[in-house]
PDB file of N, CA and C in Angstrom:
ATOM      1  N   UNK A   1     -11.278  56.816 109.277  1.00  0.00           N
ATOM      2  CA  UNK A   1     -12.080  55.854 108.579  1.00  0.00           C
ATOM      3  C   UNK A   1     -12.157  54.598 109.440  1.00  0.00           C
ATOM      4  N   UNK A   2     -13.339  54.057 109.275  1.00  0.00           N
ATOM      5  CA  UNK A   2     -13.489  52.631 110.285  1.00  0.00           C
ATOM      6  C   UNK A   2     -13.781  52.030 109.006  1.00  0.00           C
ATOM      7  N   UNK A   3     -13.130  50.468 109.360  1.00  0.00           N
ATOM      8  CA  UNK A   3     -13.279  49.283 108.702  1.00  0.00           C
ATOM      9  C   UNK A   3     -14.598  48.901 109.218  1.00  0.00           C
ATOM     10  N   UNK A   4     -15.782  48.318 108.355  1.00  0.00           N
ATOM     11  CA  UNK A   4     -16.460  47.551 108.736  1.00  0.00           C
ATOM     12  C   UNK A   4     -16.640  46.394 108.205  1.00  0.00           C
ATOM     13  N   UNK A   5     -16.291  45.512 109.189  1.00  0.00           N
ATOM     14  CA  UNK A   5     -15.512  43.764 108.371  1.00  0.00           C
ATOM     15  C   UNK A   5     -16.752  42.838 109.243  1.00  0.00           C
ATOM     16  N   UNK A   6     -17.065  41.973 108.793  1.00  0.00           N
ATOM     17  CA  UNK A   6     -17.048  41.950 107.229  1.00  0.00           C
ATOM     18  C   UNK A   6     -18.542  42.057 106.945  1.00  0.00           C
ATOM     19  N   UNK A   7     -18.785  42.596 105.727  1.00  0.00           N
ATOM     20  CA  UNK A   7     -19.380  43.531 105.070  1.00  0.00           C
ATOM     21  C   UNK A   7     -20.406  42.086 104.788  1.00  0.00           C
ATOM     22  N   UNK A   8     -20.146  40.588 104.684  1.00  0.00           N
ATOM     23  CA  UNK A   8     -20.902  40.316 104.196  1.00  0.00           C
ATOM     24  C   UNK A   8     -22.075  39.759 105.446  1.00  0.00           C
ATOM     25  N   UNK A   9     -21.606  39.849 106.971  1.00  0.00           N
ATOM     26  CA  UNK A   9     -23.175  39.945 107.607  1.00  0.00           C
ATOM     27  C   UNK A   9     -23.856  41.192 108.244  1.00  0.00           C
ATOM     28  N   UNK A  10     -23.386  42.137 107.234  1.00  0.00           N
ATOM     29  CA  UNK A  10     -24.847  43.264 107.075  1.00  0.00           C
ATOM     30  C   UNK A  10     -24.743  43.414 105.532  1.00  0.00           C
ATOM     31  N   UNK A  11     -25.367  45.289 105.699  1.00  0.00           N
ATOM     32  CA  UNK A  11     -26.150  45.126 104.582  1.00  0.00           C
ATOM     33  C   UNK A  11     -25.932  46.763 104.112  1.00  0.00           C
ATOM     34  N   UNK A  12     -25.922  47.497 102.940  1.00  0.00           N
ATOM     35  CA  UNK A  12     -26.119  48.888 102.585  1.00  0.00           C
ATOM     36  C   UNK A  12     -26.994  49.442 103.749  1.00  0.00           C
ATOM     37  N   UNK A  13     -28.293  48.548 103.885  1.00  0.00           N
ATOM     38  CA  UNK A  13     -29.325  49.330 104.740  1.00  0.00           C
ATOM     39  C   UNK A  13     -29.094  49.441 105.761  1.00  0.00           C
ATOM     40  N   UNK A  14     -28.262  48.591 106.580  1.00  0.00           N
ATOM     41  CA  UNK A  14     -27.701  48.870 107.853  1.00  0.00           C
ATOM     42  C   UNK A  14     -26.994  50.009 107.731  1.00  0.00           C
ATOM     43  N   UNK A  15     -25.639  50.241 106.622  1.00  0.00           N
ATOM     44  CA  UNK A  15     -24.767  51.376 107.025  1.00  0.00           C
ATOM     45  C   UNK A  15     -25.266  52.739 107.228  1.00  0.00           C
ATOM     46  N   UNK A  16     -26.338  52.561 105.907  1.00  0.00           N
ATOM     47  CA  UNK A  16     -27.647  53.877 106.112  1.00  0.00           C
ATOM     48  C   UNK A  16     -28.034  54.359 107.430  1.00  0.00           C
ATOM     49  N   UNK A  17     -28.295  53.165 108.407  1.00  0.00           N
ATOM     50  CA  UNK A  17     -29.129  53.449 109.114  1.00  0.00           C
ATOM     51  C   UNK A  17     -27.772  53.908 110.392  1.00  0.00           C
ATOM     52  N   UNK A  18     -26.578  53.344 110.245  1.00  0.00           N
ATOM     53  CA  UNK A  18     -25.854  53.916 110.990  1.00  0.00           C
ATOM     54  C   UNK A  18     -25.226  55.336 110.618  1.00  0.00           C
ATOM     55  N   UNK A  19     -25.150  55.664 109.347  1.00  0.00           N
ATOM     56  CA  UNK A  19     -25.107  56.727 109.120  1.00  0.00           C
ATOM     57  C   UNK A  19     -26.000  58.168 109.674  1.00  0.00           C
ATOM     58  N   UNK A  20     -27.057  57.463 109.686  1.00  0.00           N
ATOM     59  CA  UNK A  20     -28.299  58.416 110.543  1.00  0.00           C
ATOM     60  C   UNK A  20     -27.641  58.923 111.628  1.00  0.00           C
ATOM     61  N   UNK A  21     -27.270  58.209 112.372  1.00  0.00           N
ATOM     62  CA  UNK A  21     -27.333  58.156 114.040  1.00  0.00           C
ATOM     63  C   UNK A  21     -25.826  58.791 113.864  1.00  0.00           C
ATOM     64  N   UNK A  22     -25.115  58.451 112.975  1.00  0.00           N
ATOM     65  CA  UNK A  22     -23.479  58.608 113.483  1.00  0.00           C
ATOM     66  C   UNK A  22     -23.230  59.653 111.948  1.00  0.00           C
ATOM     67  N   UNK A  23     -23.727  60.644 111.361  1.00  0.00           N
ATOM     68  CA  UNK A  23     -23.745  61.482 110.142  1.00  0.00           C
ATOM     69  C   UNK A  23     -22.155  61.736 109.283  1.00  0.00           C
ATOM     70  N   UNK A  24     -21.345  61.625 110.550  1.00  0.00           N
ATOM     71  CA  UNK A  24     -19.835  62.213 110.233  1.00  0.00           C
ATOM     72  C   UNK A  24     -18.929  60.869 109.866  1.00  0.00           C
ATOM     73  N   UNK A  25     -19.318  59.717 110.285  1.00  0.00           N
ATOM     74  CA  UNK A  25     -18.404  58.525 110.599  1.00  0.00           C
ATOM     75  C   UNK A  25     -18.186  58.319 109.002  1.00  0.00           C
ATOM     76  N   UNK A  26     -16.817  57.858 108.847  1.00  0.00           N
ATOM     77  CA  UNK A  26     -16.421  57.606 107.781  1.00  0.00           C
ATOM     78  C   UNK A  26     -16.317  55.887 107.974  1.00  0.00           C
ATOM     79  N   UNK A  27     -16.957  55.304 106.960  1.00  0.00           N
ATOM     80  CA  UNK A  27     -17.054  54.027 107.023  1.00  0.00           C
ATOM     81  C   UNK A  27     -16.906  53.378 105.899  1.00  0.00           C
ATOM     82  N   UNK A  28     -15.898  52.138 105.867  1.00  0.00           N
ATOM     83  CA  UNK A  28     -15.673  51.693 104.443  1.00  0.00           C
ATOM     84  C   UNK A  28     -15.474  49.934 104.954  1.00  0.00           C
ATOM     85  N   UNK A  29     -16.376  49.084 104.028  1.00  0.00           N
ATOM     86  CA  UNK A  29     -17.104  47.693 104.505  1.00  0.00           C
ATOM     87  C   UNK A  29     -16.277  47.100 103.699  1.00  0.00           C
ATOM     88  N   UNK A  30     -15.656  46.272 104.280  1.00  0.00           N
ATOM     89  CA  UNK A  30     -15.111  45.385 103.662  1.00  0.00           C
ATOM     90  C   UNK A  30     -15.319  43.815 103.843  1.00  0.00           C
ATOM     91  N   UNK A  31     -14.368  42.948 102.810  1.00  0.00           N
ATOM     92  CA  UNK A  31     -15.133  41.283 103.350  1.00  0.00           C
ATOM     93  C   UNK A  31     -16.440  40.678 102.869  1.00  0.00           C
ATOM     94  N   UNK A  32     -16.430  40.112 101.833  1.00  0.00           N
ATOM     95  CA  UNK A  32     -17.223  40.290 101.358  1.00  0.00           C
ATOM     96  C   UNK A  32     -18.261  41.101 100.311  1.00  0.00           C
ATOM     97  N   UNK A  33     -17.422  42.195 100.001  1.00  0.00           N
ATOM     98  CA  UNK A  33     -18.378  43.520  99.067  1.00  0.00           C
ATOM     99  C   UNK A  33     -17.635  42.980  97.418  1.00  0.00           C
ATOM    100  N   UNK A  34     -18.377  42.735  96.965  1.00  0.00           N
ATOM    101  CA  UNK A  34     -18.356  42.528  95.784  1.00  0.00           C
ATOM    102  C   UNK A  34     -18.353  43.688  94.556  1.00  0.00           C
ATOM    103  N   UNK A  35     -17.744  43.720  93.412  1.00  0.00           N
ATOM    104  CA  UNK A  35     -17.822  44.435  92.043  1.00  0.00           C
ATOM    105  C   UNK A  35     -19.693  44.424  92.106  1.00  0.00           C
ATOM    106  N   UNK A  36     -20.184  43.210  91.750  1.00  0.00           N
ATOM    107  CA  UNK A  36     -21.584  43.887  91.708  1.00  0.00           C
ATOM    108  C   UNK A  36     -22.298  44.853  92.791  1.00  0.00           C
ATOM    109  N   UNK A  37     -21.911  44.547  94.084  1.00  0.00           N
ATOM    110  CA  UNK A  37     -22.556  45.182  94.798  1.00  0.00           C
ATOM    111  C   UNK A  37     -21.790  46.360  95.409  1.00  0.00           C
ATOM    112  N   UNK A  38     -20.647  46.472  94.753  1.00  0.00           N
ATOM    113  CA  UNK A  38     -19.751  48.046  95.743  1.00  0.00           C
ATOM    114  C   UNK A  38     -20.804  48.955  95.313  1.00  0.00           C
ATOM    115  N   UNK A  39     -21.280  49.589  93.928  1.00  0.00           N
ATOM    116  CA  UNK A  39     -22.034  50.735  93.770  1.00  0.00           C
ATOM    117  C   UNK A  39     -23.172  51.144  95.377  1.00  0.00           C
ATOM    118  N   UNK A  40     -23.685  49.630  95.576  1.00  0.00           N
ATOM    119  CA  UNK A  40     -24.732  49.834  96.390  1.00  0.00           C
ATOM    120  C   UNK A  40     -24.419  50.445  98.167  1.00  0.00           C
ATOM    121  N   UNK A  41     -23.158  49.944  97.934  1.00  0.00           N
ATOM    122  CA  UNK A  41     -22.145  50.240  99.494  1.00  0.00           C
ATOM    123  C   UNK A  41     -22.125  51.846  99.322  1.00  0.00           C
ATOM    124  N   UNK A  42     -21.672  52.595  97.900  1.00  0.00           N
ATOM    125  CA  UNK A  42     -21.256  53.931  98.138  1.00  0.00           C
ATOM    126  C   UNK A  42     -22.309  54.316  98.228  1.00  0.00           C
ATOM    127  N   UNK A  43     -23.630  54.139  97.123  1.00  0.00           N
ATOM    128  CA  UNK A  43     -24.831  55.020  97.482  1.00  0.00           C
ATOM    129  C   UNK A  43     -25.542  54.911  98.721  1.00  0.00           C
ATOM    130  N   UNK A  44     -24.931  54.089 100.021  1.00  0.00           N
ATOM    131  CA  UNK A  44     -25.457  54.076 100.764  1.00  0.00           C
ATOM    132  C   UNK A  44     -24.872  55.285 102.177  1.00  0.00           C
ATOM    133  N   UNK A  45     -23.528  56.018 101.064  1.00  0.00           N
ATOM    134  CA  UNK A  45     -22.595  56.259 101.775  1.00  0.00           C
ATOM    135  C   UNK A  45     -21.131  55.465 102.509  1.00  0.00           C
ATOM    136  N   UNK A  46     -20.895  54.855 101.881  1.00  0.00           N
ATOM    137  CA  UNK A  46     -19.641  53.912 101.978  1.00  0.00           C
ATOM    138  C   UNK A  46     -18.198  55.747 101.592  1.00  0.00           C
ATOM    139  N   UNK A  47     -17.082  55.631 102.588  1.00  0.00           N
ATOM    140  CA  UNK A  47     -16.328  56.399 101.981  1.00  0.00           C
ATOM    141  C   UNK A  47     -15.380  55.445 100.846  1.00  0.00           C
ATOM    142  N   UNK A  48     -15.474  54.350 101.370  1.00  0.00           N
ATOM    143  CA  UNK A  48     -14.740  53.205 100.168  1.00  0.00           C
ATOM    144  C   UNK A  48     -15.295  51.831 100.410  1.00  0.00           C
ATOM    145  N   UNK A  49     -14.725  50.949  99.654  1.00  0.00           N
ATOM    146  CA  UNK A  49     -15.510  49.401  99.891  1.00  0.00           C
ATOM    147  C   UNK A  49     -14.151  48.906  99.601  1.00  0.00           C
ATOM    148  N   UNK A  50     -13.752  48.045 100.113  1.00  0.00           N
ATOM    149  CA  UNK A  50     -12.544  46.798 100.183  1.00  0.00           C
ATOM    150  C   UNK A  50     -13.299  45.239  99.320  1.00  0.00           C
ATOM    151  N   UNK A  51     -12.634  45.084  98.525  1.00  0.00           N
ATOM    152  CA  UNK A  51     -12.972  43.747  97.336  1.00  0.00           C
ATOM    153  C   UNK A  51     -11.757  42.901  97.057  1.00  0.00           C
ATOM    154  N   UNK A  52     -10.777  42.908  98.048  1.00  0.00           N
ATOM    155  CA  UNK A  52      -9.493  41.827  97.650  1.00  0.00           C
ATOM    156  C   UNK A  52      -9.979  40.073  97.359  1.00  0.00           C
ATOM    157  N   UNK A  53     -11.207  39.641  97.944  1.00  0.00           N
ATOM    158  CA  UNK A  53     -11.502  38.137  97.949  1.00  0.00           C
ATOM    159  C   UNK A  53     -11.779  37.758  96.554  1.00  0.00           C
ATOM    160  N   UNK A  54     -12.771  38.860  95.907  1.00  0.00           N
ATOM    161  CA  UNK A  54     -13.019  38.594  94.640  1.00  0.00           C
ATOM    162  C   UNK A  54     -11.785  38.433  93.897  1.00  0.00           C
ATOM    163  N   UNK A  55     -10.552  39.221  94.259  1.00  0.00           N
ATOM    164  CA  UNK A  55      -9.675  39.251  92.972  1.00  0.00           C
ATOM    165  C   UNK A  55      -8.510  37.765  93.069  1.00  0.00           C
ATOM    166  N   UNK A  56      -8.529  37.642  94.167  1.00  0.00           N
ATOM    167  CA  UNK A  56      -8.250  36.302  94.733  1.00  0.00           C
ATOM    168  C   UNK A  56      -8.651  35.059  94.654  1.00  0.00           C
ATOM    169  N   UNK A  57     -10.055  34.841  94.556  1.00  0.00           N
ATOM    170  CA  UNK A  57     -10.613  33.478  94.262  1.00  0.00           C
ATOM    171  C   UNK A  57     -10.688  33.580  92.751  1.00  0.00           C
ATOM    172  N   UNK A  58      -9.661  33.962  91.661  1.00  0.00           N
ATOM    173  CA  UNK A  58      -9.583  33.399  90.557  1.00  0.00           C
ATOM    174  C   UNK A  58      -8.452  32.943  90.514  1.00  0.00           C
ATOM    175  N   UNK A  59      -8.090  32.220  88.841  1.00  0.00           N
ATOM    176  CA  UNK A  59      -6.992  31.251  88.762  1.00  0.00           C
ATOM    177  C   UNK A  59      -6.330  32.373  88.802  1.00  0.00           C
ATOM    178  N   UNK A  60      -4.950  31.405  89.213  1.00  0.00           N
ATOM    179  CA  UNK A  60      -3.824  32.293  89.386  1.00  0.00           C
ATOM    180  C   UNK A  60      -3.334  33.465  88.481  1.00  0.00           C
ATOM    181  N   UNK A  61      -3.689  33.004  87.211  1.00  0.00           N
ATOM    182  CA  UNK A  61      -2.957  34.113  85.546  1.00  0.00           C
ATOM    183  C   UNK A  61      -3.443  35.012  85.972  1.00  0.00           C
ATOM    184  N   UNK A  62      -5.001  35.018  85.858  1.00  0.00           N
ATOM    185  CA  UNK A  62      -6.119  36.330  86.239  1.00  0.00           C
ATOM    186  C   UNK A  62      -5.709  36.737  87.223  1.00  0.00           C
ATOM    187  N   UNK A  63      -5.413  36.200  88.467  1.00  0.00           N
ATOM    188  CA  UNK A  63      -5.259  37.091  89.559  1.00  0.00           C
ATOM    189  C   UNK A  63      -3.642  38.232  88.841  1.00  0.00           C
ATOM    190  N   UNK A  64      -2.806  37.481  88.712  1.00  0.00           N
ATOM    191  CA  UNK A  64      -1.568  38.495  87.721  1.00  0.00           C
ATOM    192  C   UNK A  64      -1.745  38.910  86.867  1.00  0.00           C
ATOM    193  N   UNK A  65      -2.795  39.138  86.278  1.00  0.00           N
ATOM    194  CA  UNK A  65      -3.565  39.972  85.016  1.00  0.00           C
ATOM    195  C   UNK A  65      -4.218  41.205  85.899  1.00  0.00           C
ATOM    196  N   UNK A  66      -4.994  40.943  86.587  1.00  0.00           N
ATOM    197  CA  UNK A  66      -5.932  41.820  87.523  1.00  0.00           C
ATOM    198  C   UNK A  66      -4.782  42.794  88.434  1.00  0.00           C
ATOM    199  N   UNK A  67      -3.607  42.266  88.768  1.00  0.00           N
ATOM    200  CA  UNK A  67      -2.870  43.232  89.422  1.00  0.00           C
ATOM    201  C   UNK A  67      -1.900  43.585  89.215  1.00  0.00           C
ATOM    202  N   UNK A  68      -1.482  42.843  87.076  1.00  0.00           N
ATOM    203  CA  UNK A  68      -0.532  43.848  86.734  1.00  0.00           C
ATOM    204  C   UNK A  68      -1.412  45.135  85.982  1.00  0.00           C
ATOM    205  N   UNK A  69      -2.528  45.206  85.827  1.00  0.00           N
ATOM    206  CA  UNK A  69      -3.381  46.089  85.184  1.00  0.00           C
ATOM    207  C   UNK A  69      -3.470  47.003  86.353  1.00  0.00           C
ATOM    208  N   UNK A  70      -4.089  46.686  87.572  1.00  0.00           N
ATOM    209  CA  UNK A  70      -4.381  47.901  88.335  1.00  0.00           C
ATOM    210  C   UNK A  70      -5.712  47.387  88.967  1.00  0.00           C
ATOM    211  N   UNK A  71      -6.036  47.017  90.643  1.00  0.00           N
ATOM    212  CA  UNK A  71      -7.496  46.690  90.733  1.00  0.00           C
ATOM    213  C   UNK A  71      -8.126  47.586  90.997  1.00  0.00           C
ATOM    214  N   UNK A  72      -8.111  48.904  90.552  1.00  0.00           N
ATOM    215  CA  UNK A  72      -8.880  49.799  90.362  1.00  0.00           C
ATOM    216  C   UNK A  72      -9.420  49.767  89.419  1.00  0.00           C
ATOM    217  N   UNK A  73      -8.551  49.566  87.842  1.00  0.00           N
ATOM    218  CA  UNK A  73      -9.417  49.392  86.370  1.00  0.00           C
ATOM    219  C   UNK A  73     -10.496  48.659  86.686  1.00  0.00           C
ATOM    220  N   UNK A  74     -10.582  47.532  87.245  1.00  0.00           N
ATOM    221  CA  UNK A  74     -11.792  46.108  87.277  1.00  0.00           C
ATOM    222  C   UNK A  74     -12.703  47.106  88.309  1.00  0.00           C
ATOM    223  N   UNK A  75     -12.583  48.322  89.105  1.00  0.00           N
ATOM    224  CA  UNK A  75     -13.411  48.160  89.947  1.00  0.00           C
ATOM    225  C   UNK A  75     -14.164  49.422  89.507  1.00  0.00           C
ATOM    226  N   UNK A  76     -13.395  50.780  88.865  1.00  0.00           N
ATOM    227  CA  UNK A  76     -14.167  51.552  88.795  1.00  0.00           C
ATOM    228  C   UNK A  76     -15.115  51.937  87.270  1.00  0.00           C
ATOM    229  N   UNK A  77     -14.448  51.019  86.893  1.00  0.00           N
ATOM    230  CA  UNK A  77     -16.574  50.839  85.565  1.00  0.00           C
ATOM    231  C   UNK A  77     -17.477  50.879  86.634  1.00  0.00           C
ATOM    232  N   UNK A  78     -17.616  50.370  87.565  1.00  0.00           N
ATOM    233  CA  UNK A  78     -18.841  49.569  87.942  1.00  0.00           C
ATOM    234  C   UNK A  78     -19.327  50.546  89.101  1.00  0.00           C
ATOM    235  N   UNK A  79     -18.115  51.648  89.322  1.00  0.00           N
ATOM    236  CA  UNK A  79     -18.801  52.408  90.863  1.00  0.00           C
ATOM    237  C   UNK A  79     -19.238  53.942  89.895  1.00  0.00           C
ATOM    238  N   UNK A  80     -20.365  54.289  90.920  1.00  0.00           N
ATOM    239  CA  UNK A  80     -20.814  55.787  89.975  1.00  0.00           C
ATOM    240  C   UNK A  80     -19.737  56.934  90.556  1.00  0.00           C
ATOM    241  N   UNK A  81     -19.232  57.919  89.798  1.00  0.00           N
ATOM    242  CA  UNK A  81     -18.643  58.966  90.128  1.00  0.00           C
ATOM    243  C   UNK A  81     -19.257  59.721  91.622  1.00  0.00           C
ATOM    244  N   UNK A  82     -18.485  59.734  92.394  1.00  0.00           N
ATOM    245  CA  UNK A  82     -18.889  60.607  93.769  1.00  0.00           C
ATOM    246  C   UNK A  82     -18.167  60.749  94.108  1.00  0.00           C
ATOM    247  N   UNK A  83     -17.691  62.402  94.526  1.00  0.00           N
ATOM    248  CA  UNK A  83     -16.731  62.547  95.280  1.00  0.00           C
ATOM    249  C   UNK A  83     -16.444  62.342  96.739  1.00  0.00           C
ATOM    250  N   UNK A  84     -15.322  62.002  97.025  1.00  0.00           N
ATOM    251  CA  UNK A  84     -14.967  61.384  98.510  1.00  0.00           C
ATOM    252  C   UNK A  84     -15.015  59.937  98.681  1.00  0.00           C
ATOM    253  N   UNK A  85     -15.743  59.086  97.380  1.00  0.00           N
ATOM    254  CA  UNK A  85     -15.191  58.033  98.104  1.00  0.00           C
ATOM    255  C   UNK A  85     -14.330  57.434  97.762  1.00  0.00           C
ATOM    256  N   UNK A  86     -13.878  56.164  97.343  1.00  0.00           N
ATOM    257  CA  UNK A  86     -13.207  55.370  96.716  1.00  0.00           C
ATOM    258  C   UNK A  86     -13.041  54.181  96.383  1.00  0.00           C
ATOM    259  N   UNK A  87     -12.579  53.647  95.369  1.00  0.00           N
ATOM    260  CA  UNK A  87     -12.734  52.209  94.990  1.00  0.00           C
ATOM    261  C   UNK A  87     -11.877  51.400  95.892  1.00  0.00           C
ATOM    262  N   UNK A  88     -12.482  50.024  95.829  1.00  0.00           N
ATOM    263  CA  UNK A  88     -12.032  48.892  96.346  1.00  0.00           C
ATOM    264  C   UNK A  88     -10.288  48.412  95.866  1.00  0.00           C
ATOM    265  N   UNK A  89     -10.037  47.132  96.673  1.00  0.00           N
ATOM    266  CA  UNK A  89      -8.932  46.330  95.622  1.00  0.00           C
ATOM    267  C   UNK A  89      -7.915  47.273  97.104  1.00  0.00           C
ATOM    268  N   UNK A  90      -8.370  47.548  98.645  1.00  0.00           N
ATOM    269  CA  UNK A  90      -8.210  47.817  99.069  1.00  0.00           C
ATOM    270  C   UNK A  90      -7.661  49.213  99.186  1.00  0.00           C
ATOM    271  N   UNK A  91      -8.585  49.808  98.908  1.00  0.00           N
ATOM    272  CA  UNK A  91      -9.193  50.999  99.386  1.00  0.00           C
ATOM    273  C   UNK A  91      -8.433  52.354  98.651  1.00  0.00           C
ATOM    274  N   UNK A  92      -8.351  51.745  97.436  1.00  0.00           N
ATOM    275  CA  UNK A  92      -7.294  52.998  96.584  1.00  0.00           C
ATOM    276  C   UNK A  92      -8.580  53.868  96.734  1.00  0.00           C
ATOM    277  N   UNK A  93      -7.815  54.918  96.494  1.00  0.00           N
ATOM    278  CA  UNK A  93      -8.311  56.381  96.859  1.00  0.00           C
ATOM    279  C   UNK A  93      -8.845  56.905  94.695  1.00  0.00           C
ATOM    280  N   UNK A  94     -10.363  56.523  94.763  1.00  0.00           N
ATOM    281  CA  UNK A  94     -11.095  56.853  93.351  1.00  0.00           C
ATOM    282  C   UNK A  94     -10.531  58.556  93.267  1.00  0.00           C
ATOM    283  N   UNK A  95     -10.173  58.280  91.810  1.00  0.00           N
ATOM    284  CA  UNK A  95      -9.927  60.007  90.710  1.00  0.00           C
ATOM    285  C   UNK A  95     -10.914  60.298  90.836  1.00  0.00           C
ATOM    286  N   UNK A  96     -10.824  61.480  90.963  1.00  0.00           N
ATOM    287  CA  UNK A  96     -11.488  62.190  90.783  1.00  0.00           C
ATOM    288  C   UNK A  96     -11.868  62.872  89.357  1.00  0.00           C
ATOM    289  N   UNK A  97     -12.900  63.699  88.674  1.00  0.00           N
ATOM    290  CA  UNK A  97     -12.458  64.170  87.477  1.00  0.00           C
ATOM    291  C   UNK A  97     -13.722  64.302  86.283  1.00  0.00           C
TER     292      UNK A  97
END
C-alpha cells in the first residue's frame, strides 16, 4: 500500500486517473480526507483513506469520546460497503459482512 499524503492537494479524479495507468497500485490518501469526502476517495478506488486531523481538531472531551468509542464507528456510516478497502482513523482495516 502507498500513502498518498496529503490527499488534500489532489483530488478522487487524480487517483482515478492514476489508477488507469498503474491498475494494481494499492493506494490510500491521506491528510486531509475528510468523513464527508472518504466515500468519494473509495469510489474512486482508494484501498483506505486516513482521517486522524478531523478527529483531532475537536475539543478535547470529543476527541476522548471519538477514541474511547472506536474511530471507525464515526467513520463507517458514511463509507459504502466494498470489499478490500477500509476505513480511516488511520487505516483500520473495514468488516467486512
Amino acid at each position: 500500500m502507498v500513502k498518498l499524503f496529503p490527499a488534500s492537494h489532489t483530488s478522487p479524479q487524480v487517483l482515478r486517473d492514476v489508477l488507469q495507468a498503474l491498475p494494481h497500485a494499492s493506494l490510500a490518501p491521506t491528510g486531509g480526507v475528510t468523513i464527508r469526502r472518504a466515500p468519494d476517495w473509495i469510489a474512486a478506488g482508494a484501498v483506505a483513506v486516513g482521517g486522524g486531523g478531523e478527529l483531532t481538531r475537536a475539543a478535547p472531551a470529543d476527541v476522548q469520546l471519538r477514541m474511547a468509542t472506536g474511530t471507525s464507528s464515526v467513520w463507517r456510516p458514511k463509507l459504502p460497503a466494498q470489499p478490500g478497502g477500509s476505513v480511516a482513523g488511520h487505516g483500520c482495516p473495514r468488516t467486512r459482512g
